[in-house]
N, C-alpha and C. Protein backbone atom coordinates (compact mmCIF):
# COMPACT_ATOMS: atom_id res chain seq x y z
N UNK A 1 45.06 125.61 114.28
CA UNK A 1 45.80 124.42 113.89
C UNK A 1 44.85 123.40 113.26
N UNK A 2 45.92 122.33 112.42
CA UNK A 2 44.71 121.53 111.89
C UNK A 2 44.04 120.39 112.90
N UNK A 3 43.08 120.26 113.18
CA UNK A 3 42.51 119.19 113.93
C UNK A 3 42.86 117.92 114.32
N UNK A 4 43.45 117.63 112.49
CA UNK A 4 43.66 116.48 112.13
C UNK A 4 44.71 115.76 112.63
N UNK A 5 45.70 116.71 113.05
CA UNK A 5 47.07 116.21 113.38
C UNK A 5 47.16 115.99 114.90
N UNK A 6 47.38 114.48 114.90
CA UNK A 6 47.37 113.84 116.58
C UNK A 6 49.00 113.76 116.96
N UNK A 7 49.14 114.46 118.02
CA UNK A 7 49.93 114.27 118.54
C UNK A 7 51.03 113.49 119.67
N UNK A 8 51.19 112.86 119.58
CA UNK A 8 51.54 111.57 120.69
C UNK A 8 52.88 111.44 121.85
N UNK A 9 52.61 112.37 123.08
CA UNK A 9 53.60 112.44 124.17
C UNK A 9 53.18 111.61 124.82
N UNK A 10 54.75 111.39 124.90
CA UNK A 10 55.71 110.24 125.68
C UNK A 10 56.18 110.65 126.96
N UNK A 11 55.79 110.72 127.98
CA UNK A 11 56.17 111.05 129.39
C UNK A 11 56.26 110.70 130.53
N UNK A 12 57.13 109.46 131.41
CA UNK A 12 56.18 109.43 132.40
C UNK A 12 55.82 110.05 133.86
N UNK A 13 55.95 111.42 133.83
CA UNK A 13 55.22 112.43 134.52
C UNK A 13 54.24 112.51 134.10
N UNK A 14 52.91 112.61 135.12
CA UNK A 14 51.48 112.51 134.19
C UNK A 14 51.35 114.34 134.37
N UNK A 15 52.06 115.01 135.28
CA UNK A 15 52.20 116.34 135.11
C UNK A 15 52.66 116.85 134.17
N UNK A 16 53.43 116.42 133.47
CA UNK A 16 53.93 116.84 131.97
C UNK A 16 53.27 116.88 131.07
N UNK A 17 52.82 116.17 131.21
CA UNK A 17 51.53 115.13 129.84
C UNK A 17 50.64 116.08 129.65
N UNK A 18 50.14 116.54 131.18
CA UNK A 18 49.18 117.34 131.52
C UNK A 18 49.69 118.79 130.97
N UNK A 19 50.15 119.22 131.40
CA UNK A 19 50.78 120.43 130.51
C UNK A 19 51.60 120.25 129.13
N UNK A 20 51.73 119.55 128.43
CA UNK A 20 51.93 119.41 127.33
C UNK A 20 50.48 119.31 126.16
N UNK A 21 49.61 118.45 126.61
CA UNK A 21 48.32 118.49 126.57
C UNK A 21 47.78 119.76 126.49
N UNK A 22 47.76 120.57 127.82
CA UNK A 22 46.94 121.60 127.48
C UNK A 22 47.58 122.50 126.82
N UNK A 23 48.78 122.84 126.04
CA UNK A 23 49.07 123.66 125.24
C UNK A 23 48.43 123.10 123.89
N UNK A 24 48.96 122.02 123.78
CA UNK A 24 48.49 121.27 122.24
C UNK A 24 47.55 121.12 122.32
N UNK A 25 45.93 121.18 122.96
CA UNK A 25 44.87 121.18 122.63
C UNK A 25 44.14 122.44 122.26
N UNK A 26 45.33 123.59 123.13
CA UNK A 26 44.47 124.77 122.69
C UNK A 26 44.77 125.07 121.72
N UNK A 27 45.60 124.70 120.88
CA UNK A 27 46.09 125.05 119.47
C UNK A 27 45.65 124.25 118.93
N UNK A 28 44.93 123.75 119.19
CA UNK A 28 43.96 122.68 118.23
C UNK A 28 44.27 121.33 118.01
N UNK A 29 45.58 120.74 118.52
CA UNK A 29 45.56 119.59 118.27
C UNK A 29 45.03 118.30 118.82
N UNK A 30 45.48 117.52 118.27
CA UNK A 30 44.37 116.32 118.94
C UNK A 30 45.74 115.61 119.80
N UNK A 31 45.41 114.87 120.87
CA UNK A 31 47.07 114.54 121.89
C UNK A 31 46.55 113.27 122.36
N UNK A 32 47.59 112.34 122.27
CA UNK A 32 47.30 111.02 122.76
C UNK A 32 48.59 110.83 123.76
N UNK A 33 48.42 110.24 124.69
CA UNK A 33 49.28 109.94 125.78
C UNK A 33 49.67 108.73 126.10
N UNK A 34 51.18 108.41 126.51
CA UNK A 34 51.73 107.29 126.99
C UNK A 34 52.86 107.59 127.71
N UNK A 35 53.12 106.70 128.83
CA UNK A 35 53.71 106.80 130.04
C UNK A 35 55.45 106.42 129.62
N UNK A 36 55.69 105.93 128.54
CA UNK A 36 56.48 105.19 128.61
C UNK A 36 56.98 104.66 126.72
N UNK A 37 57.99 104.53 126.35
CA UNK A 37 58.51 103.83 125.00
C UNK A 37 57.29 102.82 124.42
N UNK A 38 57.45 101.42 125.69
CA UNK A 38 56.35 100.32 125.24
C UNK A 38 55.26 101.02 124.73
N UNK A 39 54.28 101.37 126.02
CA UNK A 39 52.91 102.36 125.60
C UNK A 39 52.77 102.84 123.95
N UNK A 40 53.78 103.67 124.09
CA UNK A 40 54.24 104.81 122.83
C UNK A 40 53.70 103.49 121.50
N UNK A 41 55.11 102.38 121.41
CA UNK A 41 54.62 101.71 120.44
C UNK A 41 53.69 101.25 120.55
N UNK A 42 52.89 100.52 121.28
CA UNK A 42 51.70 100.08 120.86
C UNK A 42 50.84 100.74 120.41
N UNK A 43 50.65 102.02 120.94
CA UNK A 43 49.74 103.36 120.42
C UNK A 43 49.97 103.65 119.06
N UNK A 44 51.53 103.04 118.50
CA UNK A 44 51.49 103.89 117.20
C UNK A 44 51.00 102.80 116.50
N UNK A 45 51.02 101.61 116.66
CA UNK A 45 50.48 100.55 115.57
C UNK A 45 48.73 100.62 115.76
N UNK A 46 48.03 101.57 116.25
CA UNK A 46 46.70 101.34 116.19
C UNK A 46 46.22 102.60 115.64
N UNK A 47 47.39 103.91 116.01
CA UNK A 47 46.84 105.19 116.26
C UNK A 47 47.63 105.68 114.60
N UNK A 48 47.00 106.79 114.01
CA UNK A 48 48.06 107.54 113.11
C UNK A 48 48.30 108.65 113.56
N UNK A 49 49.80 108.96 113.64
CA UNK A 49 50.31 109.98 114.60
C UNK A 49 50.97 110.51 113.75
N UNK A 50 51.14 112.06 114.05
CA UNK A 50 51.60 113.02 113.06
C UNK A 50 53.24 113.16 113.81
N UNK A 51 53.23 113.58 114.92
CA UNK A 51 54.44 113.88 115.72
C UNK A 51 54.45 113.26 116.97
N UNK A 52 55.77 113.14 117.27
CA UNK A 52 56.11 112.60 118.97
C UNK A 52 56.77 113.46 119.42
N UNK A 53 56.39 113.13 120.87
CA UNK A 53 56.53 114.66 121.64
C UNK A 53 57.54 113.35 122.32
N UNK A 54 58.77 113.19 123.06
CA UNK A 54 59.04 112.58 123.54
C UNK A 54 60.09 112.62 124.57
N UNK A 55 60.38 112.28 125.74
CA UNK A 55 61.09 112.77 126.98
C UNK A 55 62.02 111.34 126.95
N UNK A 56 62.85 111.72 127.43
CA UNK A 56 64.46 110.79 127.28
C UNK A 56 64.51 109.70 127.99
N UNK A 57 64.23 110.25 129.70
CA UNK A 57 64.44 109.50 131.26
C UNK A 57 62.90 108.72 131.49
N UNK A 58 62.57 107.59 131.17
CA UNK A 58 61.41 107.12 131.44
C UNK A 58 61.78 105.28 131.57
N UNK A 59 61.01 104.88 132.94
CA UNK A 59 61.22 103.75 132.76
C UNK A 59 60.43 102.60 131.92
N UNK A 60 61.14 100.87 131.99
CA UNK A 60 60.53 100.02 131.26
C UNK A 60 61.65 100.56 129.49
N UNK A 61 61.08 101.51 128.94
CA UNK A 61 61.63 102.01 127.50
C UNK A 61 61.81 103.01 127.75
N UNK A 62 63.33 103.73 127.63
CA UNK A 62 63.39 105.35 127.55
C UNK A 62 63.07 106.12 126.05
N UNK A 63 63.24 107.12 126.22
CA UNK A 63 63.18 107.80 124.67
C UNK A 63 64.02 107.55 123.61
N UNK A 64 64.85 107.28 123.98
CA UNK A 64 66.49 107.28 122.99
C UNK A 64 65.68 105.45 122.15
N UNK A 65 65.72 104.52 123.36
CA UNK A 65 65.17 103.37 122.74
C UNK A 65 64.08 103.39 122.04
N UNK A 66 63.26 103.97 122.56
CA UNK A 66 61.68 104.23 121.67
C UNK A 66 61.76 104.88 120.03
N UNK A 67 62.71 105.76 120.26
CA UNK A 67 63.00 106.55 119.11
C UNK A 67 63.78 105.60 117.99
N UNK A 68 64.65 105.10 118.42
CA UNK A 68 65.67 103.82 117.46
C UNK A 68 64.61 102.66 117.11
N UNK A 69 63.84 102.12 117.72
CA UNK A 69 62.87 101.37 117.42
C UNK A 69 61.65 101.90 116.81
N UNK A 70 60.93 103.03 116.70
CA UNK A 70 60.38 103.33 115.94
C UNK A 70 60.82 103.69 114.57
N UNK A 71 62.28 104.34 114.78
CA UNK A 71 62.70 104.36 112.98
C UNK A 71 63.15 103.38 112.42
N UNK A 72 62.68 102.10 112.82
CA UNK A 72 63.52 100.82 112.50
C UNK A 72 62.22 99.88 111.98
N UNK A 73 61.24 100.38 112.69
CA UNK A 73 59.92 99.38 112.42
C UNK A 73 59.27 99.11 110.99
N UNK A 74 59.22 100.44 110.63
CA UNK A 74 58.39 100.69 109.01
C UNK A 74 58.53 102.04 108.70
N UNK A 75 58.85 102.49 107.02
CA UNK A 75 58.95 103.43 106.52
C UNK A 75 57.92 104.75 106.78
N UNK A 76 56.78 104.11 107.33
CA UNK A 76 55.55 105.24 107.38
C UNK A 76 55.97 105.27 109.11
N UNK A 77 56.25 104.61 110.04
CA UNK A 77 56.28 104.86 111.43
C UNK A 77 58.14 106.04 111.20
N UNK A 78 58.52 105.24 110.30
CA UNK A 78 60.35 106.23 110.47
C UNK A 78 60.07 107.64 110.00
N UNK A 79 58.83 107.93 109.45
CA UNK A 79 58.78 109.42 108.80
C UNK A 79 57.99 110.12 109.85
N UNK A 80 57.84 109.66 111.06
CA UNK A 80 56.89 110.51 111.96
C UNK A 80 58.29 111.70 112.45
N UNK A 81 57.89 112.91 112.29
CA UNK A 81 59.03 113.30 113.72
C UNK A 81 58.68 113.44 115.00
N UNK A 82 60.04 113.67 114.74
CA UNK A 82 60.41 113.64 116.95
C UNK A 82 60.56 114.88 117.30
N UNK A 83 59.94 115.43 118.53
CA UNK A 83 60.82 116.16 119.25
C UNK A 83 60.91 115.50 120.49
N UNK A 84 62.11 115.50 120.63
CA UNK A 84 62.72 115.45 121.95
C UNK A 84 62.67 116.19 122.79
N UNK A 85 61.76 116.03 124.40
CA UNK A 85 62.53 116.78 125.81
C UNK A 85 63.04 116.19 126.95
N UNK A 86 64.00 117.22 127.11
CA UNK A 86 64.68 116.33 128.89
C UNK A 86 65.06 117.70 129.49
N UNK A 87 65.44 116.79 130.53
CA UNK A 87 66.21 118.20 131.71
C UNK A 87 67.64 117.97 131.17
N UNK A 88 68.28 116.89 130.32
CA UNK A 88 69.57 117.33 129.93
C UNK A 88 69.90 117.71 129.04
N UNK A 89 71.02 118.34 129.09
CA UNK A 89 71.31 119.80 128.04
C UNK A 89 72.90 119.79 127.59
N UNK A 90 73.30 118.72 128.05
CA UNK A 90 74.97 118.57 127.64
C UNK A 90 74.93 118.01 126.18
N UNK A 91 75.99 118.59 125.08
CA UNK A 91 76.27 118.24 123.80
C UNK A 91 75.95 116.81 123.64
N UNK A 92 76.13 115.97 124.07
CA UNK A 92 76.33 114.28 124.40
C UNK A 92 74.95 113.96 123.95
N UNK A 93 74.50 114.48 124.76
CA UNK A 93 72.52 114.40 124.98
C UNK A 93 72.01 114.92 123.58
N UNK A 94 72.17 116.14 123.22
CA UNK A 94 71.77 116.29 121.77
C UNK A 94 72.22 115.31 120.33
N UNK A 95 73.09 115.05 120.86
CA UNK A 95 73.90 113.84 119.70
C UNK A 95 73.29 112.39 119.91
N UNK A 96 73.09 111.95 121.42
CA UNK A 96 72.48 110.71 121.21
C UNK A 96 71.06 110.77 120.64
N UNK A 97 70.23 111.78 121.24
CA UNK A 97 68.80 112.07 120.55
C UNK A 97 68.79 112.46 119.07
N UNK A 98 69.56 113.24 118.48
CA UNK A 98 69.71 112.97 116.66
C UNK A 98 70.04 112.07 116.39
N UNK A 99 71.27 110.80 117.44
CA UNK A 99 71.29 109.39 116.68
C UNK A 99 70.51 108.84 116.45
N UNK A 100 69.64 108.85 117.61
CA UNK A 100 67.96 108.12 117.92
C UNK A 100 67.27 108.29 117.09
N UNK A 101 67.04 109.52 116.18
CA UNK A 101 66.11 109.76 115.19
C UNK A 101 65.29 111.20 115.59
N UNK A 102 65.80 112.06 116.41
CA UNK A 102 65.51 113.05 116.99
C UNK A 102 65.12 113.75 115.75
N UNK A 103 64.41 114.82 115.40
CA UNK A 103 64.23 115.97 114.96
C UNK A 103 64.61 117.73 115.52
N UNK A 104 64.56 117.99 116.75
CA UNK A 104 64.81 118.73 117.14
C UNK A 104 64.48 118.27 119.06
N UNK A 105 65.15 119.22 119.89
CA UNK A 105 65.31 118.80 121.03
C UNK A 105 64.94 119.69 121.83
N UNK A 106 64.18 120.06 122.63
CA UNK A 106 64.18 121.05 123.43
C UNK A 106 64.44 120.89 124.88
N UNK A 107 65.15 121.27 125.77
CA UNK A 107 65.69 121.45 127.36
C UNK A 107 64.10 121.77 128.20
N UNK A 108 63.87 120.96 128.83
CA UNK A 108 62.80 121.06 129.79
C UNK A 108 63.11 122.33 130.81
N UNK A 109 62.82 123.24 131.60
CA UNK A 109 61.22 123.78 131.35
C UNK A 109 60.93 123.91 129.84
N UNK A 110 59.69 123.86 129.44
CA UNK A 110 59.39 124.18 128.30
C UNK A 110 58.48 125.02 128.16
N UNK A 111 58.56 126.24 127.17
CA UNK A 111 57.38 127.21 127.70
C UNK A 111 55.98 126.67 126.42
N UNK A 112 54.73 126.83 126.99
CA UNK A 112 53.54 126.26 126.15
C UNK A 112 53.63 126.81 124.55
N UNK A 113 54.04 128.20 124.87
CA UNK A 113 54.04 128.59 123.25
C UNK A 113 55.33 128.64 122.56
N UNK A 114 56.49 128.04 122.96
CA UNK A 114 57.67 127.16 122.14
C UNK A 114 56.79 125.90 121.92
N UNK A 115 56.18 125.05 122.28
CA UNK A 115 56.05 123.62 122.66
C UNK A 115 55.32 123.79 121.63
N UNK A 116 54.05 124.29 121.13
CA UNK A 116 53.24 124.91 120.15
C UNK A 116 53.90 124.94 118.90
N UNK A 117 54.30 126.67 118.80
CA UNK A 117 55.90 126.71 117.68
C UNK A 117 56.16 125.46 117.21
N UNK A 118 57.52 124.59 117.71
CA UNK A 118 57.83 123.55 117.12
C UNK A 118 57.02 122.45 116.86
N UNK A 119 55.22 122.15 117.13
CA UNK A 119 54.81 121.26 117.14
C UNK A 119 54.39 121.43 115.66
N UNK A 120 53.83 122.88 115.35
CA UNK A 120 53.25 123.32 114.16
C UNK A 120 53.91 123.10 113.12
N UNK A 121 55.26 123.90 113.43
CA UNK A 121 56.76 123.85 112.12
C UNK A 121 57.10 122.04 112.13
N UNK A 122 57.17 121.31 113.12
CA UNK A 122 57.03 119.96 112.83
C UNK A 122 55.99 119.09 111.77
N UNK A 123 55.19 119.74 112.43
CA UNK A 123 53.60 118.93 112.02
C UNK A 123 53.49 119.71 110.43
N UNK A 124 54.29 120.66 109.69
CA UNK A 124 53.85 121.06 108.92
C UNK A 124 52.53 121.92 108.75
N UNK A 125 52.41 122.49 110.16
CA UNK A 125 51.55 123.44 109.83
C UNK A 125 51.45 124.43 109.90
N UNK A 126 50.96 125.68 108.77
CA UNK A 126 51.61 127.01 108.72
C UNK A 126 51.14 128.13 109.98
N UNK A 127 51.67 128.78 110.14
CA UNK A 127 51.40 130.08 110.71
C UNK A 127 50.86 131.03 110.71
């Protein structure tokens, strides 16, 4: 994978993070972490981030908010994508996360080499 592309999960399980992390580092990417929506933005106004990895249920800012406010901020922050994860999986849930600005969604467990997969085909990077 390319080096270059930092990746930025949103979680606040630091066990998640942690295993989200170690898939995306062994594939080469570079991973920046935040607990939470707030976190998330402040990280993106300092950091340049290729993709958001981002989980729904988090307090202070959930995902759905983080996501509407980042595509609202600036044209270069609205072109980052998203993937979305949660433990929910009802139609409802996929529709509010594409309102949000979702890109694609995946249902928590997540296995390391899906999480990979879509980070690459996100991030634009080939196979």
């Amino acid at each position: 994978m390319d080096p270059q592309k930092t990746i930025l999960v949103v979680d606040d399980a630091s066990l998640v993070r942690l295993y989200y992390r170690t898939a995306l580092e062994g594939a080469g990417f570079h991973v920046v972490e935040a607990m939470n929506g707030l976190e998330a933005l402040e990280k993106l106004l300092i950091l340049p981030v290729h993709l958001l990895v981002v989980d729904i249920n988090m307090p202070h800012m959930d995902g759905l908010t983080f996501l509407e406010a980042v595509r609202r901020k600036n044209r270069e922050l609205a072109s980052i994508p998203a993937l979305v994860t949660s433990t929910e999986s009802a139609a409802a849930d996929f529709a509010a996360a594409r309102a949000a600005g979702a890109n694609y969604y995946l249902v928590k467990p997540i296995d390391q080499a899906k999480l990979v997969q879509f980070a690459g085909m996100l991030c634009g990077v080939p196979r």
